[in-house]
N, C-alpha and C. Protein backbone atom coordinates (compact mmCIF):
# COMPACT_ATOMS: atom_id res chain seq x y z
N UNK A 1 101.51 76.68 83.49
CA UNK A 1 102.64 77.60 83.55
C UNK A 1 103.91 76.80 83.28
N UNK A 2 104.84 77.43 82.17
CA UNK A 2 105.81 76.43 81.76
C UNK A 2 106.70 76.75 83.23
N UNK A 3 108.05 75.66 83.09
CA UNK A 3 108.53 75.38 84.80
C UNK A 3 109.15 76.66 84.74
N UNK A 4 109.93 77.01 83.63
CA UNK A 4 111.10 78.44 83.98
C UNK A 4 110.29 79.52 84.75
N UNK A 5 109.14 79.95 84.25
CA UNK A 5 108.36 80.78 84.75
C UNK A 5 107.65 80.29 86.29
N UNK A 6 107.64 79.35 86.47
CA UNK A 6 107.08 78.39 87.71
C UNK A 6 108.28 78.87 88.96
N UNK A 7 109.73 78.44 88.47
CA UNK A 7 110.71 78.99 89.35
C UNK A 7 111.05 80.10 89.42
N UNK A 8 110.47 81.40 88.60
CA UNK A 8 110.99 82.53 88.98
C UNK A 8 109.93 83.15 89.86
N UNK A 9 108.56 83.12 89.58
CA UNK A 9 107.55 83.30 90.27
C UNK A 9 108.00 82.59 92.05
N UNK A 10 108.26 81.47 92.24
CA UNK A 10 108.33 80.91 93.29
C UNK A 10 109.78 81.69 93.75
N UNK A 11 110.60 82.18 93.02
CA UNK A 11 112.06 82.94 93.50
C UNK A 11 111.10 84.16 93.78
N UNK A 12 110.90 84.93 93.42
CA UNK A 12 109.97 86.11 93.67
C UNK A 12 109.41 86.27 95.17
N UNK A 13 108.42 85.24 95.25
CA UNK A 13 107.38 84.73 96.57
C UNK A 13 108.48 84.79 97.18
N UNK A 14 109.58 84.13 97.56
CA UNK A 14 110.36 83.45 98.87
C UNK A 14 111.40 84.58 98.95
N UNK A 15 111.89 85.72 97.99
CA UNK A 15 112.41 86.85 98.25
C UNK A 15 111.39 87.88 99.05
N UNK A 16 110.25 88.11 98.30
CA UNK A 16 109.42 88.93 99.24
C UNK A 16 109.01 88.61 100.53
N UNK A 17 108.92 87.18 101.21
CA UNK A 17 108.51 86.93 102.45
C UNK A 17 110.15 86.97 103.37
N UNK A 18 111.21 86.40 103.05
CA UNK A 18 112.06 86.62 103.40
C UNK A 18 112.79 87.82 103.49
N UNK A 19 112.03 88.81 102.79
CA UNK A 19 112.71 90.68 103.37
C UNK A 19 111.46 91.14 104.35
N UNK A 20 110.37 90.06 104.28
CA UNK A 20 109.04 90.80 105.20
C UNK A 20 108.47 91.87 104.54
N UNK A 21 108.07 91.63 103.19
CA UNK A 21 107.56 92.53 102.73
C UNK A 21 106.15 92.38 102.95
N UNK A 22 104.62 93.41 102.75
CA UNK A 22 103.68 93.26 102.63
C UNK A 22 103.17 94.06 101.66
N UNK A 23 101.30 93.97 100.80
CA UNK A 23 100.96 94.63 99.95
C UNK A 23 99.85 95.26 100.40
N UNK A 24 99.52 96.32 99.68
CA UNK A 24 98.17 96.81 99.71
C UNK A 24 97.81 96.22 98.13
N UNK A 25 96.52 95.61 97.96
CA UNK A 25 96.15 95.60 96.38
C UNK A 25 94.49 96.01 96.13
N UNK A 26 94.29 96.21 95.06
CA UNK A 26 93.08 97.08 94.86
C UNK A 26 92.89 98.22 95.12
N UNK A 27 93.54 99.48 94.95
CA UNK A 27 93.82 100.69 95.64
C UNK A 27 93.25 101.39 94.74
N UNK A 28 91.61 101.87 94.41
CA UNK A 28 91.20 102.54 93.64
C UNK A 28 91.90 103.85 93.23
N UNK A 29 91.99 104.03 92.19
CA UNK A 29 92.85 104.82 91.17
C UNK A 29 92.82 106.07 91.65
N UNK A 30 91.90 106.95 92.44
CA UNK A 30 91.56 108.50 93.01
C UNK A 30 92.51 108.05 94.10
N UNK A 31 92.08 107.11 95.08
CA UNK A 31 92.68 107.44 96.46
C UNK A 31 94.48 106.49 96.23
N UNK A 32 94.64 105.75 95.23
CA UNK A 32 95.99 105.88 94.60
C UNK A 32 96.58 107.30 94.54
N UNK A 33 96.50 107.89 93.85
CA UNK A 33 96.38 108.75 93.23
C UNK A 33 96.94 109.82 94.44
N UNK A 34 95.98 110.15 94.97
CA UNK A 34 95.83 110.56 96.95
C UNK A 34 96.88 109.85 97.49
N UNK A 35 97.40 109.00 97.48
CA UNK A 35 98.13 108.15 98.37
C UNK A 35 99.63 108.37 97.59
N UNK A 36 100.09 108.21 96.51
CA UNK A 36 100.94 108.73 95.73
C UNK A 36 101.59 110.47 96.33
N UNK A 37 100.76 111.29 95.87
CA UNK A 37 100.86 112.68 96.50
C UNK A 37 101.39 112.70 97.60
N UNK A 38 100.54 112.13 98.77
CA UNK A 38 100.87 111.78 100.21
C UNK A 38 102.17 111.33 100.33
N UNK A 39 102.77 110.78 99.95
CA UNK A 39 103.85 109.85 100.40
C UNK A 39 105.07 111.29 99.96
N UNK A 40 104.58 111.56 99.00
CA UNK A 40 105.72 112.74 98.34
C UNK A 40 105.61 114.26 99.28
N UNK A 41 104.81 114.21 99.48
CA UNK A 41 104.42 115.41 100.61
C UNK A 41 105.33 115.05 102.00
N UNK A 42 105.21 113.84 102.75
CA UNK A 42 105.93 113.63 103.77
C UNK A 42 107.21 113.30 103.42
N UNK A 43 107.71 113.49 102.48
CA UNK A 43 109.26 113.48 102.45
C UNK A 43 110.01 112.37 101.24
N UNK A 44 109.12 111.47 100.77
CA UNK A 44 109.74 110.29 100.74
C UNK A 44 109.87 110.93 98.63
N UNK A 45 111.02 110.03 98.41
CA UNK A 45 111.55 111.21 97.31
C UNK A 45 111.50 110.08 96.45
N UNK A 46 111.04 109.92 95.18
CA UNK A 46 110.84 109.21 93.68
C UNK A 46 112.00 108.52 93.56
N UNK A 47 112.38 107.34 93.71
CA UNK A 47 113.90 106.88 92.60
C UNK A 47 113.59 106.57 91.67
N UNK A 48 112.32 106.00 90.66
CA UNK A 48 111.93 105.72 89.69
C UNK A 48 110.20 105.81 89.29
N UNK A 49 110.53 106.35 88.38
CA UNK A 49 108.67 106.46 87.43
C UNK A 49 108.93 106.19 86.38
N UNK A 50 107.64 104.92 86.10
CA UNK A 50 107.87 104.27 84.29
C UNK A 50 107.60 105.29 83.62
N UNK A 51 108.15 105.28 82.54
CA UNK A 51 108.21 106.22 81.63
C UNK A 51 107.24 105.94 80.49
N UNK A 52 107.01 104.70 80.06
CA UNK A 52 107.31 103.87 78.80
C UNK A 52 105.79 104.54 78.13
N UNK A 53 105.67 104.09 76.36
CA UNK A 53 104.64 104.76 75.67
C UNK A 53 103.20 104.41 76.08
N UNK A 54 102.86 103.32 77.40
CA UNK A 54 101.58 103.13 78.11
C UNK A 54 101.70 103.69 79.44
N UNK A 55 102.99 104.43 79.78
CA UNK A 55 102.88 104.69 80.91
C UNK A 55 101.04 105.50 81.49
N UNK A 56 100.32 105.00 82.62
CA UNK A 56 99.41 105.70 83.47
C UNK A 56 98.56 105.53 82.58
N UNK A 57 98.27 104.56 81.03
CA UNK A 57 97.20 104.41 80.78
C UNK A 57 96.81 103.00 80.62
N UNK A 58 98.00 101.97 80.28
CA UNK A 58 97.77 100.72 81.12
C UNK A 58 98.42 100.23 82.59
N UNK A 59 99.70 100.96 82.63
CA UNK A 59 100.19 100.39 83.38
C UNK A 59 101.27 101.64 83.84
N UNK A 60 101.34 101.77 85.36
CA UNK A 60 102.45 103.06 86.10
C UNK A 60 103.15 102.50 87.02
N UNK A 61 104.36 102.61 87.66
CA UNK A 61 105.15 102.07 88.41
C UNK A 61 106.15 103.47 89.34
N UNK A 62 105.95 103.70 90.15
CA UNK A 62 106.86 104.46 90.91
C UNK A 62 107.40 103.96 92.26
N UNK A 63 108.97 104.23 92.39
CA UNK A 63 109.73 103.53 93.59
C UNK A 63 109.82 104.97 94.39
N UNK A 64 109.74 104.58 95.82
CA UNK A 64 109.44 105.42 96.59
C UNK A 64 111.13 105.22 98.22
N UNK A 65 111.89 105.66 98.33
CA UNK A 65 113.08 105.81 99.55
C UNK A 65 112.76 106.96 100.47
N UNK A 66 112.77 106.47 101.60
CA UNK A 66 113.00 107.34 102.31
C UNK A 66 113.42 106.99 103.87
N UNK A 67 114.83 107.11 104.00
CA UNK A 67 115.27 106.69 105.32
C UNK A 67 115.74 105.28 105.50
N UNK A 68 116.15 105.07 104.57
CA UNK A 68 116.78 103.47 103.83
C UNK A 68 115.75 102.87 103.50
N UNK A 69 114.29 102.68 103.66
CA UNK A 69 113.10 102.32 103.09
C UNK A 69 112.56 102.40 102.21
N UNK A 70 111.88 101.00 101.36
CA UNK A 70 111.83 101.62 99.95
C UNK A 70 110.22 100.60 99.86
N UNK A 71 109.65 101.55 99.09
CA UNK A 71 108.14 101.26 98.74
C UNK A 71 107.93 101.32 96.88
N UNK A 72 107.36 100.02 96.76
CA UNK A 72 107.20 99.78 95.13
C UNK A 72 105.74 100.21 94.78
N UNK A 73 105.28 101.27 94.13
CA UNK A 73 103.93 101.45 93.75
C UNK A 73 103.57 100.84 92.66
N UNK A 74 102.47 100.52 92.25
CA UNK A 74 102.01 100.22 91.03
C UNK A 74 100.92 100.28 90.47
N UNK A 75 100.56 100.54 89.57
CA UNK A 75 98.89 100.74 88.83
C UNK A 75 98.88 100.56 87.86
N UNK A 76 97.68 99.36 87.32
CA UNK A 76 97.28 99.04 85.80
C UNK A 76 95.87 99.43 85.83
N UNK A 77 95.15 99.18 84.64
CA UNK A 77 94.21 99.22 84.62
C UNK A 77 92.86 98.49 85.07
N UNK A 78 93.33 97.36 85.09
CA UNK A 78 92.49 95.88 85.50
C UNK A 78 92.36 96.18 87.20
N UNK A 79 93.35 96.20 87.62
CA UNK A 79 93.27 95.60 89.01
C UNK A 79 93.75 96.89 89.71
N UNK A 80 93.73 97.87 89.29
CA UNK A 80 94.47 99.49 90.02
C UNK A 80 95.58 99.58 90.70
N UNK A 81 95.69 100.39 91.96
CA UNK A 81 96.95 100.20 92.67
C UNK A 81 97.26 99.53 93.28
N UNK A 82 98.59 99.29 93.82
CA UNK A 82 99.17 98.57 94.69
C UNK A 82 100.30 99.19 95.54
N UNK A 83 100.44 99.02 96.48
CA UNK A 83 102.34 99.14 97.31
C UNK A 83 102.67 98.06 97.68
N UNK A 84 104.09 97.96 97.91
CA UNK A 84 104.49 97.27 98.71
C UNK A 84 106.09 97.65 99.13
N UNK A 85 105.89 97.00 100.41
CA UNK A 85 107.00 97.73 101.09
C UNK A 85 107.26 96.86 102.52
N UNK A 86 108.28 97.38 103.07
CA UNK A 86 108.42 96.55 104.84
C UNK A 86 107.26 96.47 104.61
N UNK A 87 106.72 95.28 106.02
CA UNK A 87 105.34 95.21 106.41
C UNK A 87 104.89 96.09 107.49
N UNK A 88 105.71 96.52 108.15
CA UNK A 88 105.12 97.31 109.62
C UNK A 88 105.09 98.95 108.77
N UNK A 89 105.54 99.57 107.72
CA UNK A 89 105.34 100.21 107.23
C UNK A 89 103.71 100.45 106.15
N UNK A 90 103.92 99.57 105.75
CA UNK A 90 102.73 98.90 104.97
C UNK A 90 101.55 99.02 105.90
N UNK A 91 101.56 98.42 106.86
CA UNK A 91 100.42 98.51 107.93
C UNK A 91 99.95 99.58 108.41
N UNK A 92 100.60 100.81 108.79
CA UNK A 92 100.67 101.99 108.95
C UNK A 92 99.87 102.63 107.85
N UNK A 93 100.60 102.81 106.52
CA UNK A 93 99.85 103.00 105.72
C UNK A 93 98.22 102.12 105.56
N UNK A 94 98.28 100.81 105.66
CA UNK A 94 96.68 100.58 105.57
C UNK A 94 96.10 101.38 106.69
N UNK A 95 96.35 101.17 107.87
CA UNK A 95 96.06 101.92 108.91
C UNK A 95 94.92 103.07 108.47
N UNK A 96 96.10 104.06 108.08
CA UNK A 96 95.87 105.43 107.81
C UNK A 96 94.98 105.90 106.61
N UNK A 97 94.27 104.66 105.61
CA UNK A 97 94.07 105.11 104.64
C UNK A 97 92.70 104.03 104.53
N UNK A 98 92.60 103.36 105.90
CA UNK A 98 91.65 102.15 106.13
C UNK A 98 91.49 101.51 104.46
N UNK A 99 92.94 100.82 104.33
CA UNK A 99 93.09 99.65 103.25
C UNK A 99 93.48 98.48 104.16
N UNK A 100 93.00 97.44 102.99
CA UNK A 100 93.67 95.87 103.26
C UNK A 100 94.51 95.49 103.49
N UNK A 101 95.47 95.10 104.26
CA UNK A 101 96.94 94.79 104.13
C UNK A 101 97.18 93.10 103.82
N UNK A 102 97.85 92.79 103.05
CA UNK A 102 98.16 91.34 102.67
C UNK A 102 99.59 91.13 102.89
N UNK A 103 100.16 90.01 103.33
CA UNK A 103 101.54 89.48 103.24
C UNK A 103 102.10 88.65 101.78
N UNK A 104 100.54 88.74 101.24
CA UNK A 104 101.55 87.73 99.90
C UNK A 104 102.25 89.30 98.58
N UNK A 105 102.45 88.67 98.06
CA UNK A 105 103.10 89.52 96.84
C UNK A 105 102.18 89.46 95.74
N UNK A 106 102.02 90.72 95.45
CA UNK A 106 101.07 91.23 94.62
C UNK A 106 100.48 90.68 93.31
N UNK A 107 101.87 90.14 92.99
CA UNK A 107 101.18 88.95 91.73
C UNK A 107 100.79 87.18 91.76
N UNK A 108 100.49 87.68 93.26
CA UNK A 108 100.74 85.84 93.44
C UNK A 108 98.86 85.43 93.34
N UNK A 109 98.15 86.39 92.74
CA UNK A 109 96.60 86.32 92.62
C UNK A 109 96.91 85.25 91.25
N UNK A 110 97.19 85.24 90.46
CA UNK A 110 97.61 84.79 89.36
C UNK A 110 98.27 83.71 89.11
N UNK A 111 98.64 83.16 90.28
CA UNK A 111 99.46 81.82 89.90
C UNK A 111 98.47 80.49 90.02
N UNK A 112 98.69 79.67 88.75
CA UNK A 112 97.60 78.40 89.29
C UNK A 112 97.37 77.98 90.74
N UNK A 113 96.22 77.82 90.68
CA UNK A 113 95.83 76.98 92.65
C UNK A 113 95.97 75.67 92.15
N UNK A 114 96.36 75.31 93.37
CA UNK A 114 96.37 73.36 93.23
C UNK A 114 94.84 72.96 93.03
């Protein structure tokens, strides 16, 4: 990994642990899907959905506010959904939907291991 990309990845990591964020990852695409709906049903209102000419067939992104709280969704094809959001929120949701909860950031599967 060339370094520029080395330091933004590592700016990334140390922003997400320092707001306490956590992820759900692997969120099969139906109960995505289910879980998406859900969130919009209890109140929490869209600030953004990708639009773009692959939108929802490689790759979907929707931002989720509600109550100064904000939850990042995401879904590709490879690896399906994801959230992330506070962690004690996040947890709740795994909770409720008996998912995984992780503290790292969603793309950090991907970065070389030592």
């Amino acid at each position: 990994m060339n370094p520029l990309a080395r330091l933004l990845r590592s700016g990334a990591k140390l922003r997400f642990k320092a707001l306490g964020l956590a992820t759900i990852k692997d969120i099969p695409t139906e109960q995505f899907d289910t879980l998406l709906k859900s969130l919009n049903r209890a109140g929490w209102q869209k600030t953004y959905v990708y639009d773009g000419f692959d939108a929802w067939i490689d790759y979907g992104q929707v931002k989720f506010k509600k109550d100064g709280a904000r939850l990042n969704c995401e879904w590709d094809n490879w690896t399906e959904g994801s959230i992330e959001g506070p962690a004690g929120l996040i947890r709740e949701i795994g909770e409720r939907y008996n998912l995984t909860v992780t503290d790292e950031w969603r793309w950090s599967d991907y970065d070389p291991k030592p």
